[in-house]
N, C-alpha and C. Protein backbone atom coordinates (compact mmCIF):
# COMPACT_ATOMS: atom_id res chain seq x y z
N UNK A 1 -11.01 21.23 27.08
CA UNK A 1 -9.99 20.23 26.76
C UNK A 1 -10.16 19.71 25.34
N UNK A 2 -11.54 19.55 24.67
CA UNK A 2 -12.02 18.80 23.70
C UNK A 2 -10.84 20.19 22.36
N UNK A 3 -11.59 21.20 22.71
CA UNK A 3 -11.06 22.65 21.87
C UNK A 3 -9.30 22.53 21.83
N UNK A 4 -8.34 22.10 23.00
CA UNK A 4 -7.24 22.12 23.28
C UNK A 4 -6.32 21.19 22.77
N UNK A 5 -6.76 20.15 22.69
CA UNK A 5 -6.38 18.85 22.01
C UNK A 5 -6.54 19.14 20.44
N UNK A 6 -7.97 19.25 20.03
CA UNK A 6 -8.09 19.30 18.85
C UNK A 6 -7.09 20.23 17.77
N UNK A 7 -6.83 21.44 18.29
CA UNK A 7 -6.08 22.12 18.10
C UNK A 7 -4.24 22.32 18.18
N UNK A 8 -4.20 20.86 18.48
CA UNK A 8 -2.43 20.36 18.63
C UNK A 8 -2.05 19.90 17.49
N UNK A 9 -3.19 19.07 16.68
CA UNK A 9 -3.34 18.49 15.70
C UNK A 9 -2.75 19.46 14.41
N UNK A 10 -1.69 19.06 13.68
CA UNK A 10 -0.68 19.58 12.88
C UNK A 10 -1.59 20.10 11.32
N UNK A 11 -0.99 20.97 11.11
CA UNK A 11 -2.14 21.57 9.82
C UNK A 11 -1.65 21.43 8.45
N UNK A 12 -0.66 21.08 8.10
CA UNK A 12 0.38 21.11 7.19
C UNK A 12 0.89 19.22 7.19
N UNK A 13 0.58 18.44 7.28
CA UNK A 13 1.10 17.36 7.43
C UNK A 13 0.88 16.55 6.37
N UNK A 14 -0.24 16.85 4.97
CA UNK A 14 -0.58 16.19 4.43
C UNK A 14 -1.83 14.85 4.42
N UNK A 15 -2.49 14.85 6.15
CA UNK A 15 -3.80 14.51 5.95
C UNK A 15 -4.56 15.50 6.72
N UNK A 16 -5.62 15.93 6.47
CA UNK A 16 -6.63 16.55 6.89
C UNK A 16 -6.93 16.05 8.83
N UNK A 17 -6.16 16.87 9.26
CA UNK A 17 -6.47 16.69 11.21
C UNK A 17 -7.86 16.73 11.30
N UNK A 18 -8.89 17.43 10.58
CA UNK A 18 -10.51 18.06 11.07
C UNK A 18 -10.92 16.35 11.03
N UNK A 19 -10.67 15.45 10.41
CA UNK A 19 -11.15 14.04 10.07
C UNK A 19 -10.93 13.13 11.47
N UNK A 20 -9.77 12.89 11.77
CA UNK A 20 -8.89 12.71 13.08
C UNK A 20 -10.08 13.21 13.83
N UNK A 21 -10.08 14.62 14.27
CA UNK A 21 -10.80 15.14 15.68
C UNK A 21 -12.07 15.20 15.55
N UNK A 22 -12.76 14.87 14.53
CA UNK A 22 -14.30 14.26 13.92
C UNK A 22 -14.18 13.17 14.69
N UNK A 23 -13.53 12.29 14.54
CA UNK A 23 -13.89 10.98 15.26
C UNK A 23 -13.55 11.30 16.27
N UNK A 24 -12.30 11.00 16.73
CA UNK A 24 -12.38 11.17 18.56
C UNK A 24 -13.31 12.17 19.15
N UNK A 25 -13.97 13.05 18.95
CA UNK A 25 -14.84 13.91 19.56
C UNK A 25 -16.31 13.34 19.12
N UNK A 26 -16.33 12.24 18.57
CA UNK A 26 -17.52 11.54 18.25
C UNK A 26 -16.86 10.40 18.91
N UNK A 27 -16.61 9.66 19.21
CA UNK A 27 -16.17 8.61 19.98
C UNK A 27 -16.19 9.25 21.15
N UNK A 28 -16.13 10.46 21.83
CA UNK A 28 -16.10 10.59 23.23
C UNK A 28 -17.38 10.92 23.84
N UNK A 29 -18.07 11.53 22.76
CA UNK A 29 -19.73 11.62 23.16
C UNK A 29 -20.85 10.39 22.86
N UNK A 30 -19.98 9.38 21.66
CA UNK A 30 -20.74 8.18 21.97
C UNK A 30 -20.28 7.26 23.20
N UNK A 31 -19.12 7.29 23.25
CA UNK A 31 -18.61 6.73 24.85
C UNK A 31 -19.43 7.42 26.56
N UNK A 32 -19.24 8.77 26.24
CA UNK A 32 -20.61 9.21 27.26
C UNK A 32 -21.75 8.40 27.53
N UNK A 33 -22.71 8.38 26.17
CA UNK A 33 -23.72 7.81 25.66
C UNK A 33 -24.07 6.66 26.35
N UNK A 34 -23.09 6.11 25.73
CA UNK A 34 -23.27 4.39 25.74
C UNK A 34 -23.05 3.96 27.32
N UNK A 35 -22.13 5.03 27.97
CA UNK A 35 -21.78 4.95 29.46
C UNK A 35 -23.23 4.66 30.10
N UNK A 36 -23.44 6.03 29.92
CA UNK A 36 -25.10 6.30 30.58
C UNK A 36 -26.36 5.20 30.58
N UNK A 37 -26.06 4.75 28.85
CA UNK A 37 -27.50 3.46 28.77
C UNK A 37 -27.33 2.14 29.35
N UNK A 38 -26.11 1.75 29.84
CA UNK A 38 -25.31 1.06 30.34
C UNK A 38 -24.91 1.05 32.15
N UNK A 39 -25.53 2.45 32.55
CA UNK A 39 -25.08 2.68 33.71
C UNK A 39 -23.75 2.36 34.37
N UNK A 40 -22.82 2.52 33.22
CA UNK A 40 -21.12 2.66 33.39
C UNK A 40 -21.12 3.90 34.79
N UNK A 41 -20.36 3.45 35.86
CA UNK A 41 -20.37 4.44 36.93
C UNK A 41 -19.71 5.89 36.63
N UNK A 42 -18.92 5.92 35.56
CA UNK A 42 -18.12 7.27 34.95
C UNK A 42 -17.77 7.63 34.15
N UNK A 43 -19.87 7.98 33.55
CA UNK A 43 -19.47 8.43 32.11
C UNK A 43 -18.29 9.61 31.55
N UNK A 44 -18.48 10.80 32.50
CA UNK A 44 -17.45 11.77 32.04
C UNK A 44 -15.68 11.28 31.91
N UNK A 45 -15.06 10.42 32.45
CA UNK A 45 -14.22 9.58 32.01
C UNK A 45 -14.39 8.80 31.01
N UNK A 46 -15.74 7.92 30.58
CA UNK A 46 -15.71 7.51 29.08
C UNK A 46 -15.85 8.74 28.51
N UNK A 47 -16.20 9.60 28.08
CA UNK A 47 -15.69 10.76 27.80
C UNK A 47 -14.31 10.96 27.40
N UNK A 48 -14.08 11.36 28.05
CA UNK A 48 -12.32 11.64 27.88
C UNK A 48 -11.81 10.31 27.46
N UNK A 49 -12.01 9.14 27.89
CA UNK A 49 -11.20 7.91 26.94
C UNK A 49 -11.70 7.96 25.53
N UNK A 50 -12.96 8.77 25.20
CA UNK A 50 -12.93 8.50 24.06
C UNK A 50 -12.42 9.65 23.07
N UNK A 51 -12.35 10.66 23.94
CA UNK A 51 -11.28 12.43 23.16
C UNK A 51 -9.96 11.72 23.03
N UNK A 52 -9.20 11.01 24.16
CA UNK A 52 -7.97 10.66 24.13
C UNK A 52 -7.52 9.30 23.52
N UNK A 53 -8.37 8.55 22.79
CA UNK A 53 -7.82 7.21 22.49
C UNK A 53 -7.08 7.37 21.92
N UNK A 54 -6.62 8.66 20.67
CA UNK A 54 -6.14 8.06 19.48
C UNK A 54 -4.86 9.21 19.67
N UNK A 55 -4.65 9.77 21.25
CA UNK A 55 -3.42 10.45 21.10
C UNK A 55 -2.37 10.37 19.94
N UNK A 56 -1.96 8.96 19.74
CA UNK A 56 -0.83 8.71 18.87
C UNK A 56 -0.66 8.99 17.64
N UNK A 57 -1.93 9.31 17.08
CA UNK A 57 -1.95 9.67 16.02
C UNK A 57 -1.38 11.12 15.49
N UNK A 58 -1.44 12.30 17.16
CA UNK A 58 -0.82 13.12 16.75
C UNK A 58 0.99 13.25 17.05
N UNK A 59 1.17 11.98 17.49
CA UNK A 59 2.44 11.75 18.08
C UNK A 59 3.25 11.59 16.48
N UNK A 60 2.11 10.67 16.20
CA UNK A 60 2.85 10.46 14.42
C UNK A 60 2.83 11.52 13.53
N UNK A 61 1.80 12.13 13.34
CA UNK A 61 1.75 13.45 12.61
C UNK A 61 2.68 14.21 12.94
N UNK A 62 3.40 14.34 14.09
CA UNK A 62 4.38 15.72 14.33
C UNK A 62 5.37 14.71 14.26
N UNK A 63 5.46 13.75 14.45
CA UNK A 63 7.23 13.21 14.19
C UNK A 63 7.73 12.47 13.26
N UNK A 64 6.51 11.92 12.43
CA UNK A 64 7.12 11.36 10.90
C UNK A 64 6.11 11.56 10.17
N UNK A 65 5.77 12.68 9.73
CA UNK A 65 4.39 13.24 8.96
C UNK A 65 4.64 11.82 7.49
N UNK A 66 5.82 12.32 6.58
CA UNK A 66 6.13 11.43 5.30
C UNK A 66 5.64 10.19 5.60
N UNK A 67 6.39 9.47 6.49
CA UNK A 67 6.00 8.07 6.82
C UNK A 67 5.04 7.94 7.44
N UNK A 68 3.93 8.70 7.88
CA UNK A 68 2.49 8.57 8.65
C UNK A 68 1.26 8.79 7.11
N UNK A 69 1.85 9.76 5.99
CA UNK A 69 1.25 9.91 5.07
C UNK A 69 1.40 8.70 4.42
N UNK A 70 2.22 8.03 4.10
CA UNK A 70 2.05 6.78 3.44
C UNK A 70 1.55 5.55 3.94
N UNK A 71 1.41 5.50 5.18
CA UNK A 71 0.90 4.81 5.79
C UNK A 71 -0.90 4.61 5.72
N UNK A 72 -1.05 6.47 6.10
CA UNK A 72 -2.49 6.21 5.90
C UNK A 72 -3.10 6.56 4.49
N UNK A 73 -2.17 6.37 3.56
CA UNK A 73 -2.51 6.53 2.07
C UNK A 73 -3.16 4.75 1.73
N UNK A 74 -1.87 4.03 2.47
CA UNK A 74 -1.64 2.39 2.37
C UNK A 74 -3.91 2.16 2.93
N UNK A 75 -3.65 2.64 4.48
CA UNK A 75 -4.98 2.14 4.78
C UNK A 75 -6.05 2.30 3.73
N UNK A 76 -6.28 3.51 3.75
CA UNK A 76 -7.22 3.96 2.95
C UNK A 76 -7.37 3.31 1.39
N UNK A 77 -6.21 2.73 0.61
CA UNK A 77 -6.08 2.14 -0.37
C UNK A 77 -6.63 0.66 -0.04
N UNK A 78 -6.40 0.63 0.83
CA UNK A 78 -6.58 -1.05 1.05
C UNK A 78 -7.96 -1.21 1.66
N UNK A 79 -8.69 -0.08 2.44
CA UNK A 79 -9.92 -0.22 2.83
C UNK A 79 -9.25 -0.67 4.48
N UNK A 80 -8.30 -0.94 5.00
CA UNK A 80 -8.17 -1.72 6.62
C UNK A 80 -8.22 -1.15 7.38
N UNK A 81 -7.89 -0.97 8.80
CA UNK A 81 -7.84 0.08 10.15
C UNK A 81 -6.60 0.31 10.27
N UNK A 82 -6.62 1.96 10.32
CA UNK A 82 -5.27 2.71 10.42
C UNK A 82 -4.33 1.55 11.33
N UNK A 83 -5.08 1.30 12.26
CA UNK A 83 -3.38 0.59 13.18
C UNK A 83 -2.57 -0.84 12.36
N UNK A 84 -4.10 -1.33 11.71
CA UNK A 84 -3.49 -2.51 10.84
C UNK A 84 -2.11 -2.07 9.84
N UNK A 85 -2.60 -0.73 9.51
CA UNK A 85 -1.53 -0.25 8.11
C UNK A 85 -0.14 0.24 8.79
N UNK A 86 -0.43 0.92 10.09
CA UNK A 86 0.99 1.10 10.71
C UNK A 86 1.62 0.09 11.19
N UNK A 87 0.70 -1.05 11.96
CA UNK A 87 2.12 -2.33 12.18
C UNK A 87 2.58 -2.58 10.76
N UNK A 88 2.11 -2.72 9.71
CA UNK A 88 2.42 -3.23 8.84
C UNK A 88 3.70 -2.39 8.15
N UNK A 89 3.35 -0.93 7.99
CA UNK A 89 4.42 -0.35 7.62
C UNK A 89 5.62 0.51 8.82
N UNK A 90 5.44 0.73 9.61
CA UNK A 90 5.86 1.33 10.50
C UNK A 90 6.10 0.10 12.10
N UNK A 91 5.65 -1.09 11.72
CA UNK A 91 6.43 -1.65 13.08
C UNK A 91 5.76 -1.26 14.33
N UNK A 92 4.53 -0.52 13.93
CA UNK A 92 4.22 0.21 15.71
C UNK A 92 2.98 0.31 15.38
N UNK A 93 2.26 0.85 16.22
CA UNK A 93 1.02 1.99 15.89
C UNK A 93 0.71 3.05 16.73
N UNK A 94 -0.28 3.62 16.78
CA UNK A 94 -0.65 4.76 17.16
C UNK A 94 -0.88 4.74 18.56
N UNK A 95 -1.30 3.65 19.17
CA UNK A 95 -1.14 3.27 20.26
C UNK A 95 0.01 2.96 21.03
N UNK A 96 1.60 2.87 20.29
CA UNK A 96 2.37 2.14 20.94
C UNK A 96 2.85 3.81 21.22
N UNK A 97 3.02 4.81 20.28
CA UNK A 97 2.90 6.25 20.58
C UNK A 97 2.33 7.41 21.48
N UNK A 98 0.86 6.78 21.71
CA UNK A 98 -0.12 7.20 22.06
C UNK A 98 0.40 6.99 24.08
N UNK A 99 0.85 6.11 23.63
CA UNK A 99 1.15 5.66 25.01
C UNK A 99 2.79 6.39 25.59
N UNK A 100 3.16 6.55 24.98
CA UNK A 100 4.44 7.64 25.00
C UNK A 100 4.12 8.82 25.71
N UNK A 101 3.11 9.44 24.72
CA UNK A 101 2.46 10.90 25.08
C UNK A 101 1.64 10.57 26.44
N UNK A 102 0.62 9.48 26.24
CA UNK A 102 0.00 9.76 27.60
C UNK A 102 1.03 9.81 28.83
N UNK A 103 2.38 8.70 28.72
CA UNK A 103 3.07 8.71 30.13
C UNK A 103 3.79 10.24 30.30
N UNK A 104 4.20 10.75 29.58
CA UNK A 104 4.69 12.10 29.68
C UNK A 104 3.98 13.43 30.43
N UNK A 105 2.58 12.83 29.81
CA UNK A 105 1.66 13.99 30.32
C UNK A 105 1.10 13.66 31.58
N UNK A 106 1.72 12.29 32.02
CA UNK A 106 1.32 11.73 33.04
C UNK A 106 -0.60 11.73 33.22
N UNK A 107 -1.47 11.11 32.81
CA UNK A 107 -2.63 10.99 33.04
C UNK A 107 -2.80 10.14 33.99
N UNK A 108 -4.19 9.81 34.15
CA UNK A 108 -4.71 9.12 35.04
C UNK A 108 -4.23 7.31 34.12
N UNK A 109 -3.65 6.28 35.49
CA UNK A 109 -3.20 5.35 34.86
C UNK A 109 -4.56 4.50 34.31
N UNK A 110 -5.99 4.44 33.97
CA UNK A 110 -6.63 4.11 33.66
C UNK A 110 -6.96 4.89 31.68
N UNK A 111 -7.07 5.74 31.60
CA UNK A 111 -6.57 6.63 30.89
C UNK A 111 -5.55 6.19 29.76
N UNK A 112 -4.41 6.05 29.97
CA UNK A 112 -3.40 5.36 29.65
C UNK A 112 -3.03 4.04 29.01
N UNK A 113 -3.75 3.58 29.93
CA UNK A 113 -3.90 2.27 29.36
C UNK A 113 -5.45 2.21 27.84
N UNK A 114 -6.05 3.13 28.17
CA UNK A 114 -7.14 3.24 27.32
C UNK A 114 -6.39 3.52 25.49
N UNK A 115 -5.49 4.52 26.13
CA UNK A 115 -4.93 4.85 25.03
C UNK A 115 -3.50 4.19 24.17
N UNK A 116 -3.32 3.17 24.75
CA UNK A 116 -2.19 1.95 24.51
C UNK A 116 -2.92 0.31 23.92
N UNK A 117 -4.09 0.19 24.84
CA UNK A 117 -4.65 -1.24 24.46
C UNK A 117 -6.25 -1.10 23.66
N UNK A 118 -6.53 0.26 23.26
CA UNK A 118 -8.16 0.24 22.73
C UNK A 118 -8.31 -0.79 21.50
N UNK A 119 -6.83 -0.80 21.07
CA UNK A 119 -7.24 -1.80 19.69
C UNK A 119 -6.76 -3.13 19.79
N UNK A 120 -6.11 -3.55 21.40
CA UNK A 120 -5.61 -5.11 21.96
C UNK A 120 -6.76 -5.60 23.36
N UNK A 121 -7.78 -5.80 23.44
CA UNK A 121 -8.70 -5.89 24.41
C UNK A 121 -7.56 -7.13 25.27
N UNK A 122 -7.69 -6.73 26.35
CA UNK A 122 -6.59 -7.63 27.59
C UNK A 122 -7.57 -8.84 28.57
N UNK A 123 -7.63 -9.69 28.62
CA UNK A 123 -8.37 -10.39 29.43
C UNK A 123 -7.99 -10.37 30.76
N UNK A 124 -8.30 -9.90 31.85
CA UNK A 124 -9.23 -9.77 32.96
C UNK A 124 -7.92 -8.79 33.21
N UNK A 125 -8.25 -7.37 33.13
CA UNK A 125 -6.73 -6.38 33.62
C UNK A 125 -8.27 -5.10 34.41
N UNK A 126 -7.24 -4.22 35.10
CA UNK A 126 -8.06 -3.64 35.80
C UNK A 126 -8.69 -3.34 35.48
N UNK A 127 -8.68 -1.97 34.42
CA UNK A 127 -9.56 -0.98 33.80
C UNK A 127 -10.21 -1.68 32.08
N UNK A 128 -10.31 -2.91 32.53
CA UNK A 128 -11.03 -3.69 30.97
C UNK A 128 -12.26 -2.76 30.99
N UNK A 129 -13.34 -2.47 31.81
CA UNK A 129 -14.46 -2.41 31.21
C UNK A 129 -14.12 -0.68 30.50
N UNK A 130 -13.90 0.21 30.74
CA UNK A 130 -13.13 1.27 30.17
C UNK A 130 -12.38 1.08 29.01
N UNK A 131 -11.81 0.22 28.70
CA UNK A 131 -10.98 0.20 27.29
C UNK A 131 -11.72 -0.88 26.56
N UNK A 132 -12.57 -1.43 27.34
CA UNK A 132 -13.66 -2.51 26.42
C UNK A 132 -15.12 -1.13 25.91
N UNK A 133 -15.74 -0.20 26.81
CA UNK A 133 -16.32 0.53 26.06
C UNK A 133 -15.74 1.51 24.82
N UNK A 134 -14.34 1.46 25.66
CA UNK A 134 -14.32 2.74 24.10
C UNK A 134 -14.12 2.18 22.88
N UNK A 135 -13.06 0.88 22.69
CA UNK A 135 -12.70 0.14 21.89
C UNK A 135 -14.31 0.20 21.34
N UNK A 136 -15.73 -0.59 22.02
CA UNK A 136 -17.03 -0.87 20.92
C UNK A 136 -17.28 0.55 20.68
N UNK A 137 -16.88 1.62 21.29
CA UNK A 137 -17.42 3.07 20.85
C UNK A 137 -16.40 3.63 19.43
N UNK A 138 -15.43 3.19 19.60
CA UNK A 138 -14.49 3.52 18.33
C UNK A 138 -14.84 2.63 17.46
N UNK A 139 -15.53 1.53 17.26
CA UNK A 139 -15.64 0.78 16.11
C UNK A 139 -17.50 1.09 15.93
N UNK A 140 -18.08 1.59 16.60
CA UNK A 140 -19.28 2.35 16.45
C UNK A 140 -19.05 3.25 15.30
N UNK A 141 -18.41 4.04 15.49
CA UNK A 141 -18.14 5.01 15.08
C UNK A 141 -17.55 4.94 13.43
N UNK A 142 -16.39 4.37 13.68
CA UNK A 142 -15.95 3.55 12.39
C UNK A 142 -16.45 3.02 11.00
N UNK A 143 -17.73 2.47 11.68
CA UNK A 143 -18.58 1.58 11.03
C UNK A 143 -19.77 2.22 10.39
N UNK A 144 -19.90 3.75 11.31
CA UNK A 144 -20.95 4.71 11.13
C UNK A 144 -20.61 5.63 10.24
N UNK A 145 -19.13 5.90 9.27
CA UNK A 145 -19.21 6.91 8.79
C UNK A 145 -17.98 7.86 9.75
N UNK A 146 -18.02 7.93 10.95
CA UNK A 146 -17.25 8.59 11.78
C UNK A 146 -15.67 8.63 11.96
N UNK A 147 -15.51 8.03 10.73
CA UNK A 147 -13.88 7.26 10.89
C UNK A 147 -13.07 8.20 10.86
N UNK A 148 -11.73 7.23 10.23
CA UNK A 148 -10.40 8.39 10.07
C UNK A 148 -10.55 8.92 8.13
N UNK A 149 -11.57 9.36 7.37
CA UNK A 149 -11.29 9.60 6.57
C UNK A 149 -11.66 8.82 5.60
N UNK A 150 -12.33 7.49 5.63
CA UNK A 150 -12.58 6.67 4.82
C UNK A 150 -13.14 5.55 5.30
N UNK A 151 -13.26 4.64 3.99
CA UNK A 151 -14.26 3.69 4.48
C UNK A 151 -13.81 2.37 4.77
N UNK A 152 -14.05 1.62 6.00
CA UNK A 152 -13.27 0.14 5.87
C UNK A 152 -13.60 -0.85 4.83
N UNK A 153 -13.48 -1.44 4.26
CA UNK A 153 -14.15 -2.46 3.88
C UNK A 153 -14.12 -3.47 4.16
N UNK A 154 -14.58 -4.05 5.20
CA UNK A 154 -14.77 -4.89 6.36
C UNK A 154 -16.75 -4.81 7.08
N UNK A 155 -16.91 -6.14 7.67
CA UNK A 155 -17.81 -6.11 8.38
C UNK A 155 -17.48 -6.57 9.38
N UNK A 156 -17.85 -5.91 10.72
CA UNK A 156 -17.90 -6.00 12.29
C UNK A 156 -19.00 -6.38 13.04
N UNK A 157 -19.25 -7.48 13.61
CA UNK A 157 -20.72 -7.77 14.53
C UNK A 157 -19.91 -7.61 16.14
N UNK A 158 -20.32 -6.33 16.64
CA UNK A 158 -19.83 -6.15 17.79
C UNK A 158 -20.42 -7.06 18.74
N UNK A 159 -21.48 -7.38 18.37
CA UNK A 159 -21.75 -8.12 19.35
C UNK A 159 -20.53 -9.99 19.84
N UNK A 160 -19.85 -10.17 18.93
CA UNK A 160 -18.69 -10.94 18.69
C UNK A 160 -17.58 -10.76 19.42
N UNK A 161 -17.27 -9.50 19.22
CA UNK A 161 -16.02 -8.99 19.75
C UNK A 161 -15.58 -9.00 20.90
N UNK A 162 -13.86 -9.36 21.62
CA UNK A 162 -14.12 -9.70 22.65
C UNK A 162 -14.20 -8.78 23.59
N UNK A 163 -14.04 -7.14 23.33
CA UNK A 163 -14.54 -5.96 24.24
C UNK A 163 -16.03 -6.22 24.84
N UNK A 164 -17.05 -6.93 24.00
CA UNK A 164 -18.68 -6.69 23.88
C UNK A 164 -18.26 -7.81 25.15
N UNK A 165 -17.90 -9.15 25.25
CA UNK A 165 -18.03 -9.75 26.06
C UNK A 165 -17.49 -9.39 27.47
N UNK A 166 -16.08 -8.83 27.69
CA UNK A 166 -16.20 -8.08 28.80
C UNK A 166 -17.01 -7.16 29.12
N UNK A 167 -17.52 -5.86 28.71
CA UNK A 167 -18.14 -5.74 29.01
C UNK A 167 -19.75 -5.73 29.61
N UNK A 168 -19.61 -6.86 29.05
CA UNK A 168 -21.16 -7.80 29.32
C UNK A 168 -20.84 -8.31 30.59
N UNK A 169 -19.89 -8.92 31.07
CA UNK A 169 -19.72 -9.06 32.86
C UNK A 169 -19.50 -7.67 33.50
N UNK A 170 -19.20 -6.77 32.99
CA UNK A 170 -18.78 -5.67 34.20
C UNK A 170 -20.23 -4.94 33.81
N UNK A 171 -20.99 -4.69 33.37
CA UNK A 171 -22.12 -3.91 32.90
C UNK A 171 -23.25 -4.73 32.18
N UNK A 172 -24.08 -5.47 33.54
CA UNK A 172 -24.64 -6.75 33.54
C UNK A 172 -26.22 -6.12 32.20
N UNK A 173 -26.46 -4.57 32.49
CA UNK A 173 -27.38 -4.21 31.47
C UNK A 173 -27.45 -3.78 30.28
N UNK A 174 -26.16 -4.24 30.03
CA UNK A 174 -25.59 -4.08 28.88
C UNK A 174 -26.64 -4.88 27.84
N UNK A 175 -26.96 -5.80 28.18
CA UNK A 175 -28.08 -6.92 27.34
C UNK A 175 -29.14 -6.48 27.30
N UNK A 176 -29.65 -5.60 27.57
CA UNK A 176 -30.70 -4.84 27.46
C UNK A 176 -30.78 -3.34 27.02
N UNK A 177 -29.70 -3.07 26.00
CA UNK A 177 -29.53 -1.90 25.61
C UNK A 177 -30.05 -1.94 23.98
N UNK A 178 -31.19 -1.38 23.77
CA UNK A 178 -31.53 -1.14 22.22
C UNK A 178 -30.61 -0.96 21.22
N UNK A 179 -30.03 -1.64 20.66
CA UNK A 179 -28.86 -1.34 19.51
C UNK A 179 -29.36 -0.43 18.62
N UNK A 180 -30.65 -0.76 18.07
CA UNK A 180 -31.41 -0.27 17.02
C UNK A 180 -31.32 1.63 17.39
N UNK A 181 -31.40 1.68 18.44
CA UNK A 181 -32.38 3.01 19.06
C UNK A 181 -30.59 3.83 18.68
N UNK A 182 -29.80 3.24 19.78
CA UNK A 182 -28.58 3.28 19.66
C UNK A 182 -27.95 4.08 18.46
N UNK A 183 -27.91 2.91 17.06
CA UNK A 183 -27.46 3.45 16.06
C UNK A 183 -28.47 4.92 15.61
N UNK A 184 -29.90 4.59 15.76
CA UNK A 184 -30.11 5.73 15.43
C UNK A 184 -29.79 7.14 15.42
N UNK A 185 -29.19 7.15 16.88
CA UNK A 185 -28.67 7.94 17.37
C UNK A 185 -27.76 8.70 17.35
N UNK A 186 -26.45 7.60 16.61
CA UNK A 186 -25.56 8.01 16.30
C UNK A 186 -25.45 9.60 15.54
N UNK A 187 -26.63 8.74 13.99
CA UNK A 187 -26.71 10.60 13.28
C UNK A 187 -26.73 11.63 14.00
N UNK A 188 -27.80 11.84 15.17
CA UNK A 188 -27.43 13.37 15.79
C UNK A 188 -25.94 13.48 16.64
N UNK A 189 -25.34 12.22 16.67
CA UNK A 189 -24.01 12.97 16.96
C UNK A 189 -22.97 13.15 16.01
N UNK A 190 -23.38 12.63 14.88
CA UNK A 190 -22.26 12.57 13.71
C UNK A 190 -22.27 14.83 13.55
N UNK A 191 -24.35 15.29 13.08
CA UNK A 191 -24.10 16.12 12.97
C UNK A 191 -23.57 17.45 13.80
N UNK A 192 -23.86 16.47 15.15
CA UNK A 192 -23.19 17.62 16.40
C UNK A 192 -21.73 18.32 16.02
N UNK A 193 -20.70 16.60 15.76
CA UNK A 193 -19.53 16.57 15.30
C UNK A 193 -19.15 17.60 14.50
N UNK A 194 -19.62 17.65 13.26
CA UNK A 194 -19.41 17.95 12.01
C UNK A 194 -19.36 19.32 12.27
N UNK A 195 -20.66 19.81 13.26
CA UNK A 195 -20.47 21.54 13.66
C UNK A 195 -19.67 22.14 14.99
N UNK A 196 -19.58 21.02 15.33
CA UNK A 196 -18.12 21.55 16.74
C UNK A 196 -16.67 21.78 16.12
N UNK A 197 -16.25 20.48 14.82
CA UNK A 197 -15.34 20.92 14.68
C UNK A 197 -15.13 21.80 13.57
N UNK A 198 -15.73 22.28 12.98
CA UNK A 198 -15.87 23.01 11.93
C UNK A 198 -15.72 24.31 12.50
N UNK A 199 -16.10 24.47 13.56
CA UNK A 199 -16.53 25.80 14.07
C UNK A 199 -15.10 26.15 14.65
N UNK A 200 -14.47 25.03 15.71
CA UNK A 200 -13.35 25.32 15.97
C UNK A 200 -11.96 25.85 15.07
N UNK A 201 -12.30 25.02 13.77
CA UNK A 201 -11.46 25.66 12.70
C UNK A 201 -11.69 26.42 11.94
N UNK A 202 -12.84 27.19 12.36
CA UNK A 202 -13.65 28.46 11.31
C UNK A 202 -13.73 28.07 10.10
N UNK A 203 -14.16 26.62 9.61
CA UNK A 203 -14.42 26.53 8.17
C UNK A 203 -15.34 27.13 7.45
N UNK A 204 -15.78 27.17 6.45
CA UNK A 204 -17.10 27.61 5.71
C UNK A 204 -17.58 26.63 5.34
């Protein structure tokens, strides 16, 4: 599925897709991850919420490449998070898209919602602790180098955020998870990344 998805991703659009499926395929194995140290009951679903968060992004790439290129020309200029630059220029984001594609393809309604609210954390809705891990696994990631292409210029203390606090009631060992060890960690999945998708697109 990871190979199938990645490969929908438009080649000609004017931003580099390999960047795009760098992160979500690093967001879905730190979402695993973090499942596991956490004793989240289903990591292989954080998994997949974290391959599928950012559906919308290829929703935008195939249906207004021009206006998705200026958009994420805008982010990247400004240093902010892609969704910040699409409400701003586009009225929507990738999520309000993302959520298009997921109902079509009909997924699992947990799923769905992962891929509509990862960047609006909802106070007390079913599947919070699921869209509260991937949301801290996408800004893991973000923050690590793993992004869409560039760098924020912003600082994030996840521990703040209000995903970290839901999930701190639904995943009571969450407070006892080494951050330190954690980030370390990240690097061997950045370079896992870097050679899964490379390989899939036969780069050199």
């Amino acid at each position: 599925m990871s190979c199938g998805v990645l490969n929908m991703t438009p080649k000609n659009a004017g931003v580099d897709p390999v960047v795009f499926w760098e992160h979500s395929l690093g967001c879905a194995l730190v979402c695993r991850h973090f499942a596991r140290k956490i004793s989240y009951p289903d990591p292989g679903k954080a998994y997949l919420g974290g391959l599928l968060h950012d559906l919308g992004i290829i929703v935008n790439l195939w249906t207004l490449p021009k206006e998705f290129l200026v958009t994420y020309n805008f982010a990247r200029a400004e240093g902010i998070p892609l969704y910040e630059a699409e409400q701003e220029k586009l009225g929507y984001t990738h999520c309000d898209t993302g959520r298009l594609l997921a109902d079509h393809w009909e997924l699992a309604a947990d799923l769905r919602e992962v891929v509509s609210l990862h960047h609006s954390m909802p106070e007390g809705h079913e599947h919070s602790a699921l869209i509260a891990l991937v949301e801290l696994s996408d800004l893991l990631c973000r923050m690590s180098g793993l992004s869409h292409g560039y760098a924020e210029t912003r600082e994030v203390n996840l521990l703040e955020q209000p995903s970290f606090a839901v999930l701190s009631r639904k995943c009571p060992s969450l407070k006892d998870l080494d951050w330190a060890r954690l980030t370390f960690e990240l690097d061997s999945y950045m370079d896992e990344v870097h050679s899964l998708v490379h390989a899939i697109y036969r780069h050199d």
